[in-house]
Protein backbone atom coordinates (compact mmCIF):
# COMPACT_ATOMS: atom_id res chain seq x y z
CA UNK A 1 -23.01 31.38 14.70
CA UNK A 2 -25.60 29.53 12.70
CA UNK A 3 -23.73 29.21 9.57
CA UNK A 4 -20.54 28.13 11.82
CA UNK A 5 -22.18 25.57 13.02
CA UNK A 6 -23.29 24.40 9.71
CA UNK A 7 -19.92 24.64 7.86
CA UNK A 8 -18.30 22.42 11.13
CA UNK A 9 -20.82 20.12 12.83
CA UNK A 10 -18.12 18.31 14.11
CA UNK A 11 -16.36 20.65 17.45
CA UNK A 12 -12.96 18.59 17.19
CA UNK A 13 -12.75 19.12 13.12
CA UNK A 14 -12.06 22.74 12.68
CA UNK A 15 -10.49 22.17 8.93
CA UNK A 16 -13.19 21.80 6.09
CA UNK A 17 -12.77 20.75 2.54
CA UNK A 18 -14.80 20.77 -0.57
CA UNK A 19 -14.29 19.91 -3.95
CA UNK A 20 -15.95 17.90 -6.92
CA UNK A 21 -14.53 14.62 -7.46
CA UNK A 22 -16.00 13.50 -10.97
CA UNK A 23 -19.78 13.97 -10.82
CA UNK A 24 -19.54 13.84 -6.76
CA UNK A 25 -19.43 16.75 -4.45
CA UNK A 26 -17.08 15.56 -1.58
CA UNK A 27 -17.19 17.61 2.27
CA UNK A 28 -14.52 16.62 4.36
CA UNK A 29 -13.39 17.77 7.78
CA UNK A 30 -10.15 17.72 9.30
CA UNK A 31 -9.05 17.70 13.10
CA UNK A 32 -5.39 19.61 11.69
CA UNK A 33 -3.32 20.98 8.76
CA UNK A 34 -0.78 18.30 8.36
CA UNK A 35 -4.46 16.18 7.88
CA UNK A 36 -5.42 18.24 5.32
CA UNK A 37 -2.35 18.08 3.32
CA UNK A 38 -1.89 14.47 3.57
CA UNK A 39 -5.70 14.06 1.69
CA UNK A 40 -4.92 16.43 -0.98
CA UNK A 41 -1.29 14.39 -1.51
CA UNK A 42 -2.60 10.94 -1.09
CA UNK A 43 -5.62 11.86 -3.61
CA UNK A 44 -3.50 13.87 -5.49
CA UNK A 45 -5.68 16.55 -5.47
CA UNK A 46 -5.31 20.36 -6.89
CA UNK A 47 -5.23 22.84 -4.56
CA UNK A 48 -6.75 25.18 -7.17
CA UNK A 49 -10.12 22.96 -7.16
CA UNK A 50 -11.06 22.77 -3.92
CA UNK A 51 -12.42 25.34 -1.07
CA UNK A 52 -10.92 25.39 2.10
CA UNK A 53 -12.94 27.25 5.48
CA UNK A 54 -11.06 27.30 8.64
CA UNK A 55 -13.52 27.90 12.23
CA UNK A 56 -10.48 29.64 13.50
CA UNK A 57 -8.79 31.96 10.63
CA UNK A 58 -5.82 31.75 12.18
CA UNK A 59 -5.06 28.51 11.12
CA UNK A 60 -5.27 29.34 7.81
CA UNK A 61 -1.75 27.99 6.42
CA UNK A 62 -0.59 28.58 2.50
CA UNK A 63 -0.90 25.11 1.15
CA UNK A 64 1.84 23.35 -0.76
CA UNK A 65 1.56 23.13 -4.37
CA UNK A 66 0.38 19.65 -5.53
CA UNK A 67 -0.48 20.19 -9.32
CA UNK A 68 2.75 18.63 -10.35
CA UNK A 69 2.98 15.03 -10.78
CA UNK A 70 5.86 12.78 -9.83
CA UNK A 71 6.58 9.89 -12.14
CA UNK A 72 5.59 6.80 -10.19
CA UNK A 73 7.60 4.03 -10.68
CA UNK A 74 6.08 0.74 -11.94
CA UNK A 75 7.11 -2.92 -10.52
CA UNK A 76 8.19 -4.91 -13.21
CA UNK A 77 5.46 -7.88 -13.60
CA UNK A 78 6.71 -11.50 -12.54
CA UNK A 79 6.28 -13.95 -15.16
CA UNK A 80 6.29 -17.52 -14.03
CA UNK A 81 8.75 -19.69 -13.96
CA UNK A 82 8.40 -22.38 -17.08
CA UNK A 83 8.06 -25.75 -15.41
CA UNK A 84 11.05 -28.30 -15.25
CA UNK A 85 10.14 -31.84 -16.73
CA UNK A 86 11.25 -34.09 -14.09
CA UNK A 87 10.72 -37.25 -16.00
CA UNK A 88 11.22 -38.00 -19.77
CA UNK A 89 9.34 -40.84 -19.32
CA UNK A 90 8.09 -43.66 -16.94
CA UNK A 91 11.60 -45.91 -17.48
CA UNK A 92 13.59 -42.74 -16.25
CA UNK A 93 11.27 -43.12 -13.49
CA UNK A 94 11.52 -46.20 -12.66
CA UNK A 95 15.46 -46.73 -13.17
CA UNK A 96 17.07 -46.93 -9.65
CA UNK A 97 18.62 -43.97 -7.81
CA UNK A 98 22.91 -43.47 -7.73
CA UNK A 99 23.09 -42.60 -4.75
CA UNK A 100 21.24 -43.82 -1.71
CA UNK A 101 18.73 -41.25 0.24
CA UNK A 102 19.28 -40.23 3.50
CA UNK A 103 16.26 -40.31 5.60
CA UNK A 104 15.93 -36.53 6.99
CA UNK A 105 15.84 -36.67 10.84
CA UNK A 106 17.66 -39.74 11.36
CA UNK A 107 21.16 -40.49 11.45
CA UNK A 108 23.16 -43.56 9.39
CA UNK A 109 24.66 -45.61 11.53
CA UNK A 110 28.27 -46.32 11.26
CA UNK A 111 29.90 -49.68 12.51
CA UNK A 112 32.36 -49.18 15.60
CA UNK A 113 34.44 -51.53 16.90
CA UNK A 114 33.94 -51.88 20.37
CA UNK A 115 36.90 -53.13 22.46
């Protein structure tokens, strides 16, 4: 009972993993299989490096095989967008508009003829 409680000081994690992760020994526990699995997948982790103990044999599961490596696919980088030259120079500025601006918000008025 002494070494059970070692291996699982935690009551609600009954799932423990170990493994090396570079120079670092990693111990994790796990309240449930589908817990487990999602680790190893997310850290893409081999199931032939790591030691699994169970408090409860019976939930000893086979584990899916994550060895294999899916191609990721890569987002294509953004480049920026070159910037437009508004003005050739300050007597393009200057030179008076075509057409007349609205203001936004506000209606032109129109003449009526009132009877």
């Amino acid at each position: 009972m002494k070494q059970d409680q070692d291996l699982f000081p935690h009551t609600g994690f009954p799932v423990r993993l170990e493994y090396q992760d570079g120079k670092e020994h990693k111990i994790c526990w796990f309240q449930c299989q589908n817990h487990l699995e999602k680790h190893l997948t997310r850290y893409k982790i081999k199931t032939k490096d790591v030691t699994i103990h169970y408090q409860d044999p019976a939930l000893a599961v086979p584990l899916p095989v994550v060895d294999k490596e899916e191609p990721t696919k890569v987002p294509a980088k953004r480049g920026r967008k070159p910037k437009q030259q508004l003005f050739s120079s300050l007597e393009q500025f200057f030179e008076p508009n075509e057409k007349p601006v609205a203001v936004v918000g506000k209606v032109p008025r129109t003449k009526s003829k009132r009877q």
